[in-house]
C-alpha atoms as a PDB file:
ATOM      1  CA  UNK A   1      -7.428  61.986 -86.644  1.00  0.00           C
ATOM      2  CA  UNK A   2      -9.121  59.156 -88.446  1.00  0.00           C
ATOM      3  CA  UNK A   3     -10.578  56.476 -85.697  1.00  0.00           C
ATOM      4  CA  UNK A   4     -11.476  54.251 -88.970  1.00  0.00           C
ATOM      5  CA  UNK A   5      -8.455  52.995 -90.115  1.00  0.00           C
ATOM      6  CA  UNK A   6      -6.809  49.735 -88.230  1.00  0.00           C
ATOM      7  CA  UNK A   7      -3.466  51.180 -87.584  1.00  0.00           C
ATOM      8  CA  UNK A   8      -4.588  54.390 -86.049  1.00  0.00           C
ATOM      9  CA  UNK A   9      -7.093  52.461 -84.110  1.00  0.00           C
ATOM     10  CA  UNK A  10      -4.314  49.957 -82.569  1.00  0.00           C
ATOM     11  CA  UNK A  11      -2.025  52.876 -82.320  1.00  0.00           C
ATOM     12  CA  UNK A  12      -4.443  54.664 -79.751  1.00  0.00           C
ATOM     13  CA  UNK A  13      -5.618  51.141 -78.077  1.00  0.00           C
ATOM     14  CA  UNK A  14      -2.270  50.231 -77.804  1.00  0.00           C
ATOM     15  CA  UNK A  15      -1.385  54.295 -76.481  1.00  0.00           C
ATOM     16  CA  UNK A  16      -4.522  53.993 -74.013  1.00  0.00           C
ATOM     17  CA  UNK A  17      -3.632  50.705 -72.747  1.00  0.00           C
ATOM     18  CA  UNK A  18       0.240  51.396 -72.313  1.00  0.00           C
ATOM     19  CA  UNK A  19      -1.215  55.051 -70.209  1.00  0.00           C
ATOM     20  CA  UNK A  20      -3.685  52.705 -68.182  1.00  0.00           C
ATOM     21  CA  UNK A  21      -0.878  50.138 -67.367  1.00  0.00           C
ATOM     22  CA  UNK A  22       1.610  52.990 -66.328  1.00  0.00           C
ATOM     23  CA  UNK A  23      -1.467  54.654 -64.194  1.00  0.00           C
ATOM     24  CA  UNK A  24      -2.511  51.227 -62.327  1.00  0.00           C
ATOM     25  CA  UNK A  25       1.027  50.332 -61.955  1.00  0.00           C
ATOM     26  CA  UNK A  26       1.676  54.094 -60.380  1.00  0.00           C
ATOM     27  CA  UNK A  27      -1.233  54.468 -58.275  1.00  0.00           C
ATOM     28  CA  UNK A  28      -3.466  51.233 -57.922  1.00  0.00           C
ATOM     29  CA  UNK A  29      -1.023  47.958 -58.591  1.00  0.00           C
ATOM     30  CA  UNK A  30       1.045  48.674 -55.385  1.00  0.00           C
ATOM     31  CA  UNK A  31      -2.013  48.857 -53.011  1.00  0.00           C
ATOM     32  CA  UNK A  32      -3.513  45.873 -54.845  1.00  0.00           C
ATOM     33  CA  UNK A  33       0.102  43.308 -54.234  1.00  0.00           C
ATOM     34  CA  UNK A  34       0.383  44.906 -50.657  1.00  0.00           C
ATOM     35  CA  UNK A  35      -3.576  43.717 -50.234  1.00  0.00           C
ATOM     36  CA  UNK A  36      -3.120  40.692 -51.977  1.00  0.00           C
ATOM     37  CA  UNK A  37       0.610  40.157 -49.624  1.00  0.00           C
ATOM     38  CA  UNK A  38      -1.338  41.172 -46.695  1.00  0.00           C
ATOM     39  CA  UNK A  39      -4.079  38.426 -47.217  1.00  0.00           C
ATOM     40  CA  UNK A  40      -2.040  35.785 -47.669  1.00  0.00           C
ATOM     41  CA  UNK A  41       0.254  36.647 -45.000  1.00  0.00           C
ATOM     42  CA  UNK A  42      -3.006  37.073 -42.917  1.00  0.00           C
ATOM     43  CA  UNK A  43      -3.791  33.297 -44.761  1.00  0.00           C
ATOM     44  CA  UNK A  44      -0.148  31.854 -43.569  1.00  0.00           C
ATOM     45  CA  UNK A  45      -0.781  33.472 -40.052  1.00  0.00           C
ATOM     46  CA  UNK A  46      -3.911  31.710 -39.913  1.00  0.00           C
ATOM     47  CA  UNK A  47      -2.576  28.428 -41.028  1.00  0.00           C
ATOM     48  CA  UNK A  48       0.247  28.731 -38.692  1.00  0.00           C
ATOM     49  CA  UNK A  49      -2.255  29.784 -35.491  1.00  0.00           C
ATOM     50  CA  UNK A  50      -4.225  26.811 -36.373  1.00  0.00           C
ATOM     51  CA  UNK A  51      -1.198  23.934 -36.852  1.00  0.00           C
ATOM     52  CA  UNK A  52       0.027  25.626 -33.547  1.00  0.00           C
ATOM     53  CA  UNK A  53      -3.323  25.101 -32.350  1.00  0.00           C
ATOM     54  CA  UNK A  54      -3.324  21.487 -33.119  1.00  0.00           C
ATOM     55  CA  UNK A  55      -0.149  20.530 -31.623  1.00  0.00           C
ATOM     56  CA  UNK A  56      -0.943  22.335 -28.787  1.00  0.00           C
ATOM     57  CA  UNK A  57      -4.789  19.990 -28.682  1.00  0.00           C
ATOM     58  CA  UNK A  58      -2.288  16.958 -29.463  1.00  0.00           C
ATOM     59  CA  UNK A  59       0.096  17.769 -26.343  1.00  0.00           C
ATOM     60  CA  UNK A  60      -3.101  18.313 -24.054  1.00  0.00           C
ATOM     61  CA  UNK A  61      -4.808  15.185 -25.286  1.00  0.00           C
ATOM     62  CA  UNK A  62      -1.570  12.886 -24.520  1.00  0.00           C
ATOM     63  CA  UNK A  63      -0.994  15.110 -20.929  1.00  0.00           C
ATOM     64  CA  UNK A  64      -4.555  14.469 -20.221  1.00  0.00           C
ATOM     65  CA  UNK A  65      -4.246  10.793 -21.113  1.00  0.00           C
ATOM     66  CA  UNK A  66      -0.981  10.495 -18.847  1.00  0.00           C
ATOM     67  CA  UNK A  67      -2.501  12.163 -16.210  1.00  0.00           C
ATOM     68  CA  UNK A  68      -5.760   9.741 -16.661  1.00  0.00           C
ATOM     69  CA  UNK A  69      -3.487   7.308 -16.486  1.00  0.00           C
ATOM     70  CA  UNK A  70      -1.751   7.772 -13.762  1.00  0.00           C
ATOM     71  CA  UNK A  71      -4.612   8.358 -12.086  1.00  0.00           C
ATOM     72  CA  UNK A  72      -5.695   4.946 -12.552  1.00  0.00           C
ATOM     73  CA  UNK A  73      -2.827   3.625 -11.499  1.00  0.00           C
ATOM     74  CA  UNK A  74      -2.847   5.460  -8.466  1.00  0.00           C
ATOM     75  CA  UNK A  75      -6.720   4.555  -7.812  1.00  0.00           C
ATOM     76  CA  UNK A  76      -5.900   0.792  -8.479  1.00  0.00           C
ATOM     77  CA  UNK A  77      -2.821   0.879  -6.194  1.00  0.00           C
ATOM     78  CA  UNK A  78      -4.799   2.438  -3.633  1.00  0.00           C
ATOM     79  CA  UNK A  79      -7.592   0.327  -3.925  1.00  0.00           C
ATOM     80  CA  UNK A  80      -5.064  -2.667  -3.532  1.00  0.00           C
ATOM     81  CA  UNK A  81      -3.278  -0.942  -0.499  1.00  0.00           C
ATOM     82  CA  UNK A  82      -6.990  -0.631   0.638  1.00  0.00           C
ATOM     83  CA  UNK A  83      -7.835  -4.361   0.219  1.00  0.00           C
ATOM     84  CA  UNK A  84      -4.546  -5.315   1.668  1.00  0.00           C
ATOM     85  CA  UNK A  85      -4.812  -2.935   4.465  1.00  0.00           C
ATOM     86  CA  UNK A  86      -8.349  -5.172   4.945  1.00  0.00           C
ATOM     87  CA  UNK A  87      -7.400  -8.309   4.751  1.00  0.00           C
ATOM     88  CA  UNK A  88      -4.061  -7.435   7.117  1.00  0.00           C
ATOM     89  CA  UNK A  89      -7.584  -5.994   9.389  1.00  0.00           C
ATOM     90  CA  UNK A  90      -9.502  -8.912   9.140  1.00  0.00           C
ATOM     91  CA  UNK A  91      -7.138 -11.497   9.553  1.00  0.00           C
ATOM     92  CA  UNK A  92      -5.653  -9.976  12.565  1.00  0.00           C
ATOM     93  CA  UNK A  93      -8.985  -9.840  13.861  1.00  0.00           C
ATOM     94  CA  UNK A  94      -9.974 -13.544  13.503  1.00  0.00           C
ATOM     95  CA  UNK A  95      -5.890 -14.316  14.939  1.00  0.00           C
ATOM     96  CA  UNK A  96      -7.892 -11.947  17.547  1.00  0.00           C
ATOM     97  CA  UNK A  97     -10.742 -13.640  17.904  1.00  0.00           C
ATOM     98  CA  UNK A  98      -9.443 -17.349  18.182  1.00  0.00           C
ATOM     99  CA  UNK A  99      -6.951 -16.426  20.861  1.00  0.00           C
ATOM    100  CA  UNK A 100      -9.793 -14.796  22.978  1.00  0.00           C
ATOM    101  CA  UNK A 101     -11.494 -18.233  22.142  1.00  0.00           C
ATOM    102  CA  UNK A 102      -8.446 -20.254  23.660  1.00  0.00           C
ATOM    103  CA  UNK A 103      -8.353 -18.146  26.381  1.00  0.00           C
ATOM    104  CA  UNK A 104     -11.974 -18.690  27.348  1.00  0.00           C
ATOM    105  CA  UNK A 105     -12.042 -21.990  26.809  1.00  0.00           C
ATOM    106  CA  UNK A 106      -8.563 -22.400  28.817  1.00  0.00           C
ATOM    107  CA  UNK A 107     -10.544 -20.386  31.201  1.00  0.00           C
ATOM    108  CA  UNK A 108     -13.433 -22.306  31.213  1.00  0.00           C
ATOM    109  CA  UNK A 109     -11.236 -25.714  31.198  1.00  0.00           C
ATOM    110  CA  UNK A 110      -9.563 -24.181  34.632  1.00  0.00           C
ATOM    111  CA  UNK A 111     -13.385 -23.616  35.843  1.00  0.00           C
ATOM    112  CA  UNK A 112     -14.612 -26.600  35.327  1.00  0.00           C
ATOM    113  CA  UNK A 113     -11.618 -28.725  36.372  1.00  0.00           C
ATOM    114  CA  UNK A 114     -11.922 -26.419  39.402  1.00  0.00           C
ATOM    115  CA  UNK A 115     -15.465 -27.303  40.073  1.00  0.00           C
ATOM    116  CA  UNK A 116     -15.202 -30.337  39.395  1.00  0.00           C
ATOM    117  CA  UNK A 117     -12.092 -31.081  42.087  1.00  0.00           C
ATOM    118  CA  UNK A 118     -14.585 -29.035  44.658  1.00  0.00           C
ATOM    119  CA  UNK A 119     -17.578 -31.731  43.501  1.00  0.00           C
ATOM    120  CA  UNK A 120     -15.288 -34.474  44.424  1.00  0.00           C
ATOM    121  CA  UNK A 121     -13.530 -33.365  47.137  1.00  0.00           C
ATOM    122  CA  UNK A 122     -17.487 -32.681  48.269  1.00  0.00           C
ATOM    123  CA  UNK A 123     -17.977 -36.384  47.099  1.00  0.00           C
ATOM    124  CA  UNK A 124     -15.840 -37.516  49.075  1.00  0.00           C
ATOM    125  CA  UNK A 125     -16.852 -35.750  51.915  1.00  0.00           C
ATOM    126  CA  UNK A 126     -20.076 -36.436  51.485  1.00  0.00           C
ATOM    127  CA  UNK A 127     -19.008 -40.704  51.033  1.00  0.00           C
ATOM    128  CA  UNK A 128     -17.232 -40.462  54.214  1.00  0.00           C
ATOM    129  CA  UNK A 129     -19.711 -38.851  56.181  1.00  0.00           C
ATOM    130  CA  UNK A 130     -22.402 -41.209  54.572  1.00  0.00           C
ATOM    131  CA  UNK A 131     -19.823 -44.020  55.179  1.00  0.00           C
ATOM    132  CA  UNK A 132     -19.505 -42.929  59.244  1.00  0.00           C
ATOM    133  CA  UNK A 133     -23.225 -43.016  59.133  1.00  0.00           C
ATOM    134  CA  UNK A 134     -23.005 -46.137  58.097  1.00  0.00           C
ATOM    135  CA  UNK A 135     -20.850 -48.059  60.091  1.00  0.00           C
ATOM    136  CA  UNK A 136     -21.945 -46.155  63.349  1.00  0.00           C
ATOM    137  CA  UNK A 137     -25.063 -47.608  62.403  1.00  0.00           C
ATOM    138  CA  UNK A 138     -23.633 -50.960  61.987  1.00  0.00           C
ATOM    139  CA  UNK A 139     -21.804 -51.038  65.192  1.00  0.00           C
ATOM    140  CA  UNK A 140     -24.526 -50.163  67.032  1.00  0.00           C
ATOM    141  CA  UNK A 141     -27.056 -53.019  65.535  1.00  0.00           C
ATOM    142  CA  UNK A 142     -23.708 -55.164  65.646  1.00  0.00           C
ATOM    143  CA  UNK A 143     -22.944 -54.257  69.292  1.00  0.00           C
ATOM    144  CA  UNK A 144     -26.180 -53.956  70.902  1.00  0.00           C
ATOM    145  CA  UNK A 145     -26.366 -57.473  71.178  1.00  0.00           C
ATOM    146  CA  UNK A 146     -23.986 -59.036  73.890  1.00  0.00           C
ATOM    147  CA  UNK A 147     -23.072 -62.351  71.757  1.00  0.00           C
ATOM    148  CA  UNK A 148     -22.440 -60.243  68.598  1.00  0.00           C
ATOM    149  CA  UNK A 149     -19.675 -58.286  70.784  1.00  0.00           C
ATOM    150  CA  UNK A 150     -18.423 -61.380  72.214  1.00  0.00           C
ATOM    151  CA  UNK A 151     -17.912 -62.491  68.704  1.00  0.00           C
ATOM    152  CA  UNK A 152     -16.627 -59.476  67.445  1.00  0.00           C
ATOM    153  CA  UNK A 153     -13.831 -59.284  70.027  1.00  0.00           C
ATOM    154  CA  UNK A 154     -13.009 -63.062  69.300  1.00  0.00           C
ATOM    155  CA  UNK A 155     -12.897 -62.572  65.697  1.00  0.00           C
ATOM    156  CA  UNK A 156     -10.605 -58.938  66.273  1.00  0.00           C
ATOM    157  CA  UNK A 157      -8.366 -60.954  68.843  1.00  0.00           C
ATOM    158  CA  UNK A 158      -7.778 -63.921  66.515  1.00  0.00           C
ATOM    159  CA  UNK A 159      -6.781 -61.495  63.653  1.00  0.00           C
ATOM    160  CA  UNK A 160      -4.227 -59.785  65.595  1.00  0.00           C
ATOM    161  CA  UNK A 161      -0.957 -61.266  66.739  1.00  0.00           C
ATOM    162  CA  UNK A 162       0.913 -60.723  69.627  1.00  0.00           C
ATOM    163  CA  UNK A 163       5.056 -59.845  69.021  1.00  0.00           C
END
């Protein structure tokens, strides 16, 4: 066996090489693809996990954003209800108020008008005591003199007429 000569020598490379391809095909080329298949099914899984993943962050992101706003909505139609509900409150309350207002001032109206027939029925009483006062006082300066009676009667008698 001659190593030296170029045929011999690409006859045994090629021999070696053609034993080492049958051996790694044989014992280590299947383990290798099912490592290699392995990983990149491993790779796909991963990929597939993580797009899954995504849509799933998507679907939360809009559900959260619905739910935010509805939320909102609900807050702002509650804080309307709220106002309403206030200014129904508040109005009623001042409707509440004035009416109480009438009422006292009717009431006071009544009270004074009241008082103020009792002040001039008291007036009055008061005139026509004053007034008896008066002419008692009258009649008796008028009628303590004799000639001042005498008069009187004349003057009384000449006003009246006989039927």
């Amino acid at each position: 066996m001659n190593f030296t000569h170029p045929e011999s020598l690409l006859f045994w490379a090629t021999l070696i090489f053609i034993i080492l391809l049958f051996l790694l095909s044989k014992f280590a080329w299947k383990p290798i693809l099912s490592a290699v298949k392995q990983r990149e099914d491993s790779i796909n899984n991963a990929l597939d996990a993580a797009e899954e993943a995504r849509k799933q962050m998507a679907n939360l992101k809009a559900d959260n954003e619905r739910l935010l706003a509805e939320a909102r909505a609900e807050r702002d139609a509650m804080l309307k209800e709220a106002k309403e509900l206030k200014d129904k409150i508040v109005a009623e309350a001042k409707d509440e108020a004035h009416r109480e207002g009438q009422k006292l001032i009717e009431q006071a109206k009544q009270t004074i008008e009241a008082e103020k027939k009792v002040a001039v029925a008291q007036l009055k009483s008061q005139v026509a005591s004053l007034s008896i006062e008066i002419a008692e006082k009258v009649m008796k300066t008028e009628l303590s003199d004799e000639k001042k009676q005498t008069a009187l009667i004349d003057e009384y008698l000449k006003g009246a007429t006989l039927n």
